[in-house]
N, C-alpha and C. Protein backbone atom coordinates (compact mmCIF):
# COMPACT_ATOMS: atom_id res chain seq x y z
N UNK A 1 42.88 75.48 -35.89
CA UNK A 1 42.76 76.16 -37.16
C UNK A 1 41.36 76.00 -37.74
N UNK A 2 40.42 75.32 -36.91
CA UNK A 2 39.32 75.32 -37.34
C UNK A 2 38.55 76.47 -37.88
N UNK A 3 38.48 77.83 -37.17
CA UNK A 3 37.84 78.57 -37.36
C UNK A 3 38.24 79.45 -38.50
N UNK A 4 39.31 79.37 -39.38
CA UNK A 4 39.78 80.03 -39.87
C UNK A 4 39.43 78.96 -41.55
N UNK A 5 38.59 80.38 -42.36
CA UNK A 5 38.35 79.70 -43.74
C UNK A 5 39.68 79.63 -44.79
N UNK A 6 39.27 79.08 -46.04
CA UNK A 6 40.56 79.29 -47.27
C UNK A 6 41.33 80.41 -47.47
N UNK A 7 40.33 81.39 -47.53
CA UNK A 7 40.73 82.55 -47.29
C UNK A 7 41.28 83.51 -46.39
N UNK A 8 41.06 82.90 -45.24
CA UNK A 8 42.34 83.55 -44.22
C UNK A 8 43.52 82.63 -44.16
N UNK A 9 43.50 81.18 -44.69
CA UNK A 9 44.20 80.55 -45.03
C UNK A 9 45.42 81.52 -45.94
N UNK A 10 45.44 81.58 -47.09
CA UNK A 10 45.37 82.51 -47.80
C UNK A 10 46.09 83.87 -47.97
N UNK A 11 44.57 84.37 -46.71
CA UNK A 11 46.06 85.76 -46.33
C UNK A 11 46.90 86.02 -45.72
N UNK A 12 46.98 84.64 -44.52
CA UNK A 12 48.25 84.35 -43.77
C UNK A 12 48.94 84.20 -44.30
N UNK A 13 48.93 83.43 -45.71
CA UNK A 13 50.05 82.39 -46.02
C UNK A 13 50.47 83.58 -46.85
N UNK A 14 49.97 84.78 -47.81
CA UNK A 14 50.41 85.55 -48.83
C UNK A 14 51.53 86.74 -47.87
N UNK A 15 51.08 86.90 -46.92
CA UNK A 15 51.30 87.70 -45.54
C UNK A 15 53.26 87.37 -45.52
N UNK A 16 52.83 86.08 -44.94
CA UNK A 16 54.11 85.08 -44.78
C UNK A 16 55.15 85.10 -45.85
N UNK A 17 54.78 84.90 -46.85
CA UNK A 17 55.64 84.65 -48.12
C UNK A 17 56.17 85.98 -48.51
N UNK A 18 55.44 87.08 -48.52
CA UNK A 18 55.75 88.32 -49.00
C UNK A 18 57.07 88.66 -47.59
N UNK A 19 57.04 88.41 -46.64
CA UNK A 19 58.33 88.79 -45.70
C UNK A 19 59.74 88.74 -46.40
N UNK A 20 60.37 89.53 -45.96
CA UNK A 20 61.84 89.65 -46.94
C UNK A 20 62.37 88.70 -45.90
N UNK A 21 63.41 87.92 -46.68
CA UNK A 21 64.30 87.02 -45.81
C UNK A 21 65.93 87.47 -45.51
N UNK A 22 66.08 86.86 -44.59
CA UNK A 22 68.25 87.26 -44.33
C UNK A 22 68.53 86.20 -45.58
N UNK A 23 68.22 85.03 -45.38
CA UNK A 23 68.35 83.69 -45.78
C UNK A 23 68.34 84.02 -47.87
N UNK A 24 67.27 84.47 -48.11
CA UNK A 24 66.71 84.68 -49.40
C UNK A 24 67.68 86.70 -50.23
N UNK A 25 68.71 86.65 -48.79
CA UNK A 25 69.51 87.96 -49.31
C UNK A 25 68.77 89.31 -49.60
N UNK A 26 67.73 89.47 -48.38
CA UNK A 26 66.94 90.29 -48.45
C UNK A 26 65.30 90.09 -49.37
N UNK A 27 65.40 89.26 -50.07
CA UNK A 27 63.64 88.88 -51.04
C UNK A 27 62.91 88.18 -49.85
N UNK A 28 62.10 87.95 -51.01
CA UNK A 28 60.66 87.41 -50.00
C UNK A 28 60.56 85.90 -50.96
N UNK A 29 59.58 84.86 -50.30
CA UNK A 29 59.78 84.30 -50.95
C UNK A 29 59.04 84.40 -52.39
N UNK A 30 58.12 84.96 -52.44
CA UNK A 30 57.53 85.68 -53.68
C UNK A 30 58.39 85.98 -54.84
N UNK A 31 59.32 86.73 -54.18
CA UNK A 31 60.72 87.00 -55.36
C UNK A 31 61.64 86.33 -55.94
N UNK A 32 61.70 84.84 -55.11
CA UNK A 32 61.65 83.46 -55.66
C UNK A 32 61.28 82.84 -56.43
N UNK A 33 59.62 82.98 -55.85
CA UNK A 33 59.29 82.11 -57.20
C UNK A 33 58.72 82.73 -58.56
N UNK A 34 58.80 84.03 -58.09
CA UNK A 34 58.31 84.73 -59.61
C UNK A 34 59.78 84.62 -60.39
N UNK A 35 60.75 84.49 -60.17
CA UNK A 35 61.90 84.00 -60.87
C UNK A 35 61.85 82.66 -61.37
N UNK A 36 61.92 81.74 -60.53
CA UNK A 36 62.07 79.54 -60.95
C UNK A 36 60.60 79.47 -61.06
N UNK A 37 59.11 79.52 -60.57
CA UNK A 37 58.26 79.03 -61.18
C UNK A 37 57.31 79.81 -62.13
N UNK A 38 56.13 78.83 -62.91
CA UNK A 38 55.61 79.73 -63.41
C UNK A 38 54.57 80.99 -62.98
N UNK A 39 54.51 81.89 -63.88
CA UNK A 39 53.66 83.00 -63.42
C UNK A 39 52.07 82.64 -62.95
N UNK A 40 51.65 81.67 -63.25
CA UNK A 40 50.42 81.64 -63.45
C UNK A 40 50.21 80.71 -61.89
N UNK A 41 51.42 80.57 -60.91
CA UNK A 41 51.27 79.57 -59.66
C UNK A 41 50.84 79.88 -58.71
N UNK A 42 50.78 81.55 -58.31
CA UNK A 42 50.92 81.86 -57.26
C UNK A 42 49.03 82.52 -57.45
N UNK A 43 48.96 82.81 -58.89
CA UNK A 43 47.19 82.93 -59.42
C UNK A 43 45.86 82.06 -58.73
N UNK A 44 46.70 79.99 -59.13
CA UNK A 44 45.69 79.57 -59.14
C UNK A 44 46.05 78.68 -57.90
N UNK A 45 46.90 79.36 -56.43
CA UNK A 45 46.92 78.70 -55.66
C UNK A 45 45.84 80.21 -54.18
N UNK A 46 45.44 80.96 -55.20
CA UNK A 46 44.86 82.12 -54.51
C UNK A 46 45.84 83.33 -53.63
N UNK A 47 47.17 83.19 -54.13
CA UNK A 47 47.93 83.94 -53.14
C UNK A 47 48.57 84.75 -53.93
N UNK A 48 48.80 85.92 -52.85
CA UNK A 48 49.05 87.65 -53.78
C UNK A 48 50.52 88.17 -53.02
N UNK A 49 51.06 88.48 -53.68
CA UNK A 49 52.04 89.97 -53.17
C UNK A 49 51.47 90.77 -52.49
N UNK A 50 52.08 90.92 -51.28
CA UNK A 50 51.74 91.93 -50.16
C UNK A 50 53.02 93.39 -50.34
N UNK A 51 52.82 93.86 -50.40
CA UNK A 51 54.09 95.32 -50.69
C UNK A 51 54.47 95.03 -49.24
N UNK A 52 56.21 95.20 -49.05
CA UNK A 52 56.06 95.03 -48.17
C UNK A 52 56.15 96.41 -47.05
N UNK A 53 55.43 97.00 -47.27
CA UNK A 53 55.28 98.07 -46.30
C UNK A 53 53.66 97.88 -45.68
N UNK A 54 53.11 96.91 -46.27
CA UNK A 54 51.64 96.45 -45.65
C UNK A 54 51.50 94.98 -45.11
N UNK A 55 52.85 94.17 -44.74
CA UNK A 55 52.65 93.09 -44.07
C UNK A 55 52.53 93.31 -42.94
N UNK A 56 51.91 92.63 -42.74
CA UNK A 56 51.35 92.40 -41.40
C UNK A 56 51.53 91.05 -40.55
N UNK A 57 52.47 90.45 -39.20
CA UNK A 57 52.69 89.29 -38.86
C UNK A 57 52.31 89.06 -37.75
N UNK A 58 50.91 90.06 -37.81
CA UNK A 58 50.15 89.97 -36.09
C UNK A 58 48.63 89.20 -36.09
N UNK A 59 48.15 88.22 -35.13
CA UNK A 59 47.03 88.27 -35.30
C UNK A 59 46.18 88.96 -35.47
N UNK A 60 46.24 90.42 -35.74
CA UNK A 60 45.31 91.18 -35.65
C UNK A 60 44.83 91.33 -37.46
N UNK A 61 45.94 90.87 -38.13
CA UNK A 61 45.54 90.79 -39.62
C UNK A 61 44.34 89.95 -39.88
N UNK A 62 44.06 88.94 -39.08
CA UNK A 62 42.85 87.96 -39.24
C UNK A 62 41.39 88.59 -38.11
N UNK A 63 41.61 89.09 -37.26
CA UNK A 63 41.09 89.74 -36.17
C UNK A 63 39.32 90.46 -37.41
N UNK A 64 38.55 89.68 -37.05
CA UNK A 64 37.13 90.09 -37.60
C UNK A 64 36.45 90.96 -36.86
């Protein structure tokens, strides 16, 4: 994981979270926590909502 900065850190992880789950009854985990935590968590940990018609779970999302 060396080669990879905060920021692809980041957009993997926003990538990841935005996936709808079986488990989560179809949400993502995004739709989680914008329900139980606060709004301002997902701001100042640098991670965004991906729609999910633009996730992406291929290396090619990091691919420079």
């Amino acid at each position: 994981m060396y080669k990879y900065t905060q920021v692809d850190i980041n957009l993997m992880t926003s990538h990841i979270n935005s996936t709808a789950r079986d488990s989560l009854n179809g949400r993502s985990p995004f739709d989680l926590a914008n329900l139980l935590l606060d709004k301002r968590i997902p701001l100042l940990t640098g991670l965004e909502n991906v729609s999910p018609d633009e996730v992406m779970l291929k290396p090619a999302l990091l691919e420079k």
